[in-house]
C-alpha atoms as a PDB file:
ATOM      1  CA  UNK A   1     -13.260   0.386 -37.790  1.00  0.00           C
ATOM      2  CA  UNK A   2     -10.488   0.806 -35.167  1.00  0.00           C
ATOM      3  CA  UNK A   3     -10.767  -0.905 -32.129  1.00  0.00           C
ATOM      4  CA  UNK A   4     -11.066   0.962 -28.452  1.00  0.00           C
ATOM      5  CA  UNK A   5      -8.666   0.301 -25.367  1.00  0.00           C
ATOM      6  CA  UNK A   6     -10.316   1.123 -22.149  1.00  0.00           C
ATOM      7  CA  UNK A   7      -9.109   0.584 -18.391  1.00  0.00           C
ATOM      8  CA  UNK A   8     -10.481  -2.659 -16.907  1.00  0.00           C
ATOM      9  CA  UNK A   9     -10.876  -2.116 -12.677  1.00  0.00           C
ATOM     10  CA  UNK A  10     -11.378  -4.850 -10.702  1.00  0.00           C
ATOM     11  CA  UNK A  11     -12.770  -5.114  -7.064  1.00  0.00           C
ATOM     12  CA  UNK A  12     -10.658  -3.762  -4.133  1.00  0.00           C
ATOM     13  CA  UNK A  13      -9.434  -6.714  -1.950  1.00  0.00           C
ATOM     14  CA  UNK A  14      -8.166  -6.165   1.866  1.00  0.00           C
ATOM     15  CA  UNK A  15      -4.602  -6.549   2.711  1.00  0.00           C
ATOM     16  CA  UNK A  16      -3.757  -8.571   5.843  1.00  0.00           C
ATOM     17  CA  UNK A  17      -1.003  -7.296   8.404  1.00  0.00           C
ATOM     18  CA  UNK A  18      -0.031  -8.326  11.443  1.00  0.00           C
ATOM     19  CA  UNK A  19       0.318  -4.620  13.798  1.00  0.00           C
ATOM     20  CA  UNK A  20      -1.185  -2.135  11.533  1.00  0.00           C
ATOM     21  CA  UNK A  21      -3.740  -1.244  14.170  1.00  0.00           C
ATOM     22  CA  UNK A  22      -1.529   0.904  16.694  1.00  0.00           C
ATOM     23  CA  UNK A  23       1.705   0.832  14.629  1.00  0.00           C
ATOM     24  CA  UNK A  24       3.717   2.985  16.828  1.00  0.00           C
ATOM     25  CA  UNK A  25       5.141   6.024  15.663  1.00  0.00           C
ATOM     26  CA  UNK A  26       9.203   5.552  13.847  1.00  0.00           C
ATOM     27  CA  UNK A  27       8.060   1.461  13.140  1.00  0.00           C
ATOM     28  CA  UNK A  28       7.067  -0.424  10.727  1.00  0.00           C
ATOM     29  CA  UNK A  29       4.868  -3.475   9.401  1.00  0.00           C
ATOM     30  CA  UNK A  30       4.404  -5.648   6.635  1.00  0.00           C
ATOM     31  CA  UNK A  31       1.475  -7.300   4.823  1.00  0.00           C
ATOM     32  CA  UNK A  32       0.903 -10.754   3.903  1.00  0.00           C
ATOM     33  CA  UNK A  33       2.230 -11.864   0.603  1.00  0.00           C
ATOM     34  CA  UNK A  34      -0.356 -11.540  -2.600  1.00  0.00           C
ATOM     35  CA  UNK A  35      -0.136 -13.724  -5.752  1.00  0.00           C
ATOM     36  CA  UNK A  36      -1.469 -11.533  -8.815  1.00  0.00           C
ATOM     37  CA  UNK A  37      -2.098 -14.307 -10.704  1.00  0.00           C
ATOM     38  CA  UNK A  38      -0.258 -15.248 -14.405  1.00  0.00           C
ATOM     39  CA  UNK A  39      -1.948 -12.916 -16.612  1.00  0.00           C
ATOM     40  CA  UNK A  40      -1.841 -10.505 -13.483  1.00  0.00           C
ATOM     41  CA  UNK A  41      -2.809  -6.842 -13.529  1.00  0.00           C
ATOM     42  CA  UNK A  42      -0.420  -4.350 -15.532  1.00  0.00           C
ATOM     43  CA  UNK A  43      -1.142  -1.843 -12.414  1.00  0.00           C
ATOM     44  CA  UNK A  44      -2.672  -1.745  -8.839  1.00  0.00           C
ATOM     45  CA  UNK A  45      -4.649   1.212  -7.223  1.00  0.00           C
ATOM     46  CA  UNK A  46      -3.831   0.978  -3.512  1.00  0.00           C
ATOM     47  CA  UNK A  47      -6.540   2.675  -0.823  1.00  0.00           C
ATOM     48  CA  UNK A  48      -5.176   3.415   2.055  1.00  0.00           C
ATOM     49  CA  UNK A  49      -7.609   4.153   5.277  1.00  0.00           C
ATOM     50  CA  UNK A  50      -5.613   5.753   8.593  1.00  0.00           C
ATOM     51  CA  UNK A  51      -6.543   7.052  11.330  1.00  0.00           C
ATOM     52  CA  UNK A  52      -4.144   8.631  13.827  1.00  0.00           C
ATOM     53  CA  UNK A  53      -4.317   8.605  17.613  1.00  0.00           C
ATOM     54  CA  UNK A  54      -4.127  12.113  19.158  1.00  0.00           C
ATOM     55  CA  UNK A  55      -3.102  15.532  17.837  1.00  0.00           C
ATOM     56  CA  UNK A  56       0.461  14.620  17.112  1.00  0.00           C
ATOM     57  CA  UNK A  57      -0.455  12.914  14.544  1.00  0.00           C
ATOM     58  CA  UNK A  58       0.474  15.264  11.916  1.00  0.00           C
ATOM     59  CA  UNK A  59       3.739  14.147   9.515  1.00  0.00           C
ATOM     60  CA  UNK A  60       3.915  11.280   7.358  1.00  0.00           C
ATOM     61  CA  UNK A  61       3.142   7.332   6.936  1.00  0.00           C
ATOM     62  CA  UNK A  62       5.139   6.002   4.148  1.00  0.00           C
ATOM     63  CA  UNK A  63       3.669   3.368   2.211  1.00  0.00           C
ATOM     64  CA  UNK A  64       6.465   1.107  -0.189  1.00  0.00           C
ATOM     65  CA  UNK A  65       5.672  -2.227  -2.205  1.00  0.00           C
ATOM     66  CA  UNK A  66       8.108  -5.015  -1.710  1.00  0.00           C
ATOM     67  CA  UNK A  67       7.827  -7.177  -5.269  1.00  0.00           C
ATOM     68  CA  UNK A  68       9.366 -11.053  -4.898  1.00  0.00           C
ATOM     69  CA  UNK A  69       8.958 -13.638  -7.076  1.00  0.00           C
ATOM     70  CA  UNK A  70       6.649 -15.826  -4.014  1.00  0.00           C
ATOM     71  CA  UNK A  71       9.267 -17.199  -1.734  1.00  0.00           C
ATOM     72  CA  UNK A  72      11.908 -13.811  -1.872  1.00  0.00           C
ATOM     73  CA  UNK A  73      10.869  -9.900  -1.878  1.00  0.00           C
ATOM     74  CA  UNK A  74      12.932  -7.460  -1.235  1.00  0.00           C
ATOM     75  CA  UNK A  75      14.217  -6.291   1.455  1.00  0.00           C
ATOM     76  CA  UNK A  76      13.091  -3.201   3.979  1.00  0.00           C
ATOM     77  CA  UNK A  77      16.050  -0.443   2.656  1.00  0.00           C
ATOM     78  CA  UNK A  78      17.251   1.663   6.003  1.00  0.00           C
ATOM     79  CA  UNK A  79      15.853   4.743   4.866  1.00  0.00           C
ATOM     80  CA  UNK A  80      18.417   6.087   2.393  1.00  0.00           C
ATOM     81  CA  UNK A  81      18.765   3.618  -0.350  1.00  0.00           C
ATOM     82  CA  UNK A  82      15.519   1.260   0.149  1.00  0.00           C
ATOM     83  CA  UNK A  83      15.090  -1.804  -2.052  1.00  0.00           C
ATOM     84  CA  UNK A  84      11.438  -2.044  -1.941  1.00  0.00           C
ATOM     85  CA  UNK A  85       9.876   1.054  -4.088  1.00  0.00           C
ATOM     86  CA  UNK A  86       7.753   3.614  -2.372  1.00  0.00           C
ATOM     87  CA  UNK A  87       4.831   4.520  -3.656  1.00  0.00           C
ATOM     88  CA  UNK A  88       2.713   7.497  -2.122  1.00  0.00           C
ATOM     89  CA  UNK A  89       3.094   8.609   1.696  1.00  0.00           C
ATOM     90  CA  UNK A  90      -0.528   9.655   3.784  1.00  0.00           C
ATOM     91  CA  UNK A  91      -0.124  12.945   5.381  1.00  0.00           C
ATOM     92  CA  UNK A  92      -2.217  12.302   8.664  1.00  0.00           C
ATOM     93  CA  UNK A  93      -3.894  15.074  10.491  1.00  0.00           C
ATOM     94  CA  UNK A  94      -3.830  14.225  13.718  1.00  0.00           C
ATOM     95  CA  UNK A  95      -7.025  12.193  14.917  1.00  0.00           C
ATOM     96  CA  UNK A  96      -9.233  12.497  11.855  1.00  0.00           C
ATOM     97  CA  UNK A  97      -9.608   9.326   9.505  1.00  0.00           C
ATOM     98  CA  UNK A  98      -6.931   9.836   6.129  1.00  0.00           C
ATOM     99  CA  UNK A  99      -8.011   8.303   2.825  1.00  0.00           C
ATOM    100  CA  UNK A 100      -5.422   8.131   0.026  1.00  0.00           C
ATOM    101  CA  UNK A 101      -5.128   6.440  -3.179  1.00  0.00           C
ATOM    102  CA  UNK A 102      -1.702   5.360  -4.811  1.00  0.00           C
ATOM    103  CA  UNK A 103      -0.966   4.134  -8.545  1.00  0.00           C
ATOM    104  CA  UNK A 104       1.016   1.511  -8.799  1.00  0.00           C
ATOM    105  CA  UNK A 105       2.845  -0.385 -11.806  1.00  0.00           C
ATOM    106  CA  UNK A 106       3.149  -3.842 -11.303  1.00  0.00           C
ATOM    107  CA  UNK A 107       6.407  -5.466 -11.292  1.00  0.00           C
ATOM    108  CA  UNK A 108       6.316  -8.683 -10.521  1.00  0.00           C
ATOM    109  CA  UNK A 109       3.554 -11.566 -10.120  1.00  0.00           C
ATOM    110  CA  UNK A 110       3.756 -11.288  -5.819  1.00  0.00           C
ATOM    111  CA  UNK A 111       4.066  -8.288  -3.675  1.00  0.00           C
ATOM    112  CA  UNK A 112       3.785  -7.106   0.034  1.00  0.00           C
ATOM    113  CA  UNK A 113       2.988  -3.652   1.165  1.00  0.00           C
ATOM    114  CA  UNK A 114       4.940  -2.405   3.823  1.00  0.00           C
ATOM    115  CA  UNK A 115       4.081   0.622   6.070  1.00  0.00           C
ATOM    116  CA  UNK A 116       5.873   2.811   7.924  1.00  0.00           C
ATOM    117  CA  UNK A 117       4.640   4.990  10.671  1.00  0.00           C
ATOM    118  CA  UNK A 118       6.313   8.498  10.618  1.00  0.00           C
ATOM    119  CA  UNK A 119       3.475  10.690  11.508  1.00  0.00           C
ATOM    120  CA  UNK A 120       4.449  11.810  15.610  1.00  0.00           C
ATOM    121  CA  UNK A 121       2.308   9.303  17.120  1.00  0.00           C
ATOM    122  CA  UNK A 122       1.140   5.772  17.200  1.00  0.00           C
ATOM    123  CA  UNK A 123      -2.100   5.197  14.529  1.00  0.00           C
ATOM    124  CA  UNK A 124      -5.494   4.839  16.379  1.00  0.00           C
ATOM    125  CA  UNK A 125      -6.484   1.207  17.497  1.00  0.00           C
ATOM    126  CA  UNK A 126      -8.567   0.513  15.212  1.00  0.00           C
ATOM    127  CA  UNK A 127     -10.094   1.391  12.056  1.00  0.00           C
ATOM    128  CA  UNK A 128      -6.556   1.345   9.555  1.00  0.00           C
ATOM    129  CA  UNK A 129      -6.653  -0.887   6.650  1.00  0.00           C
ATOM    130  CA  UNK A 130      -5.146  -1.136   3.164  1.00  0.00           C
ATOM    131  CA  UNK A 131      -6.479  -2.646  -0.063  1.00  0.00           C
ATOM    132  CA  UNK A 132      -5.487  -2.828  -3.700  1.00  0.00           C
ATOM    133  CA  UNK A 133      -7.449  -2.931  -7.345  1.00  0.00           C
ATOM    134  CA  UNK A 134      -6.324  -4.498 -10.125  1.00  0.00           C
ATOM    135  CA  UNK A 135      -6.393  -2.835 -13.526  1.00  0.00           C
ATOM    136  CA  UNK A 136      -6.079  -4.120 -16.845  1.00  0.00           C
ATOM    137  CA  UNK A 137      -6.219  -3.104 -20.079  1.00  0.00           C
ATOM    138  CA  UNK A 138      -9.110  -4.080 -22.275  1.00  0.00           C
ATOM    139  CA  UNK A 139      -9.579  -4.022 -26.520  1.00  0.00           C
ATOM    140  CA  UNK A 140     -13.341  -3.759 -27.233  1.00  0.00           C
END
């Protein structure tokens, strides 16, 4: 009898930044380092929750990883040849709440999540926040 593979999810855990509440518009933050663990996930789901601030709120927030090894990641790129990997942008529309999920394969066993804020405006005060699932694979 052959054996089945199936997707293993794990809980969603909150990433901490430093700014991501009323991250104004053309800037950028960064999120605490995470350690995946060793076995860590083969891929991440990241939620992303925004909410932007007035009606101007209408173009893009890029969202990148930045993989490292636990003391180095890499670096912010300048917009044309990053060195962190982007992996989804939100399309805000204006002051409604955005919800977006992004796949990502894991690269490394720590990561950061960097955001930046492209959308016309600065986000709302409150009420952003980012979190990642692991996934696995399991043989049953």
């Amino acid at each position: 009898m052959a054996d089945d593979i199936r997707q293993n999810f794990g809980s969603f855990t909150g990433l901490t930044f430093s700014g991501l509440d009323s991250l104004a518009n053309g800037s950028g933050v960064v999120s605490s380092a995470v350690d995946l663990g060793s076995p860590g996930a083969l891929a991440l789901t990241l939620r992303v929750k925004l909410d932007g601030n007035s009606a101007s709120n209408t173009d893009f927030v890029e969202i990148y990883v930045q993989w490292g090894d636990g003391t180095d990641f890499a670096d912010a790129g300048d917009g044309v040849v990053p060195n962190d990997t982007l992996v989804g942008v939100a399309q805000m529309n204006g002051t409604g709440a955005v919800v977006a999920f992004f796949p990502v394969p894991v690269e490394a066993q720590h990561f950061k999540v960097r955001v930046k804020n492209a959308s016309g405006d600065a986000l709302a005060a409150a009420g952003n926040s980012i979190a990642y699932m692991p996934r696995n694979i399991d043989q049953v």
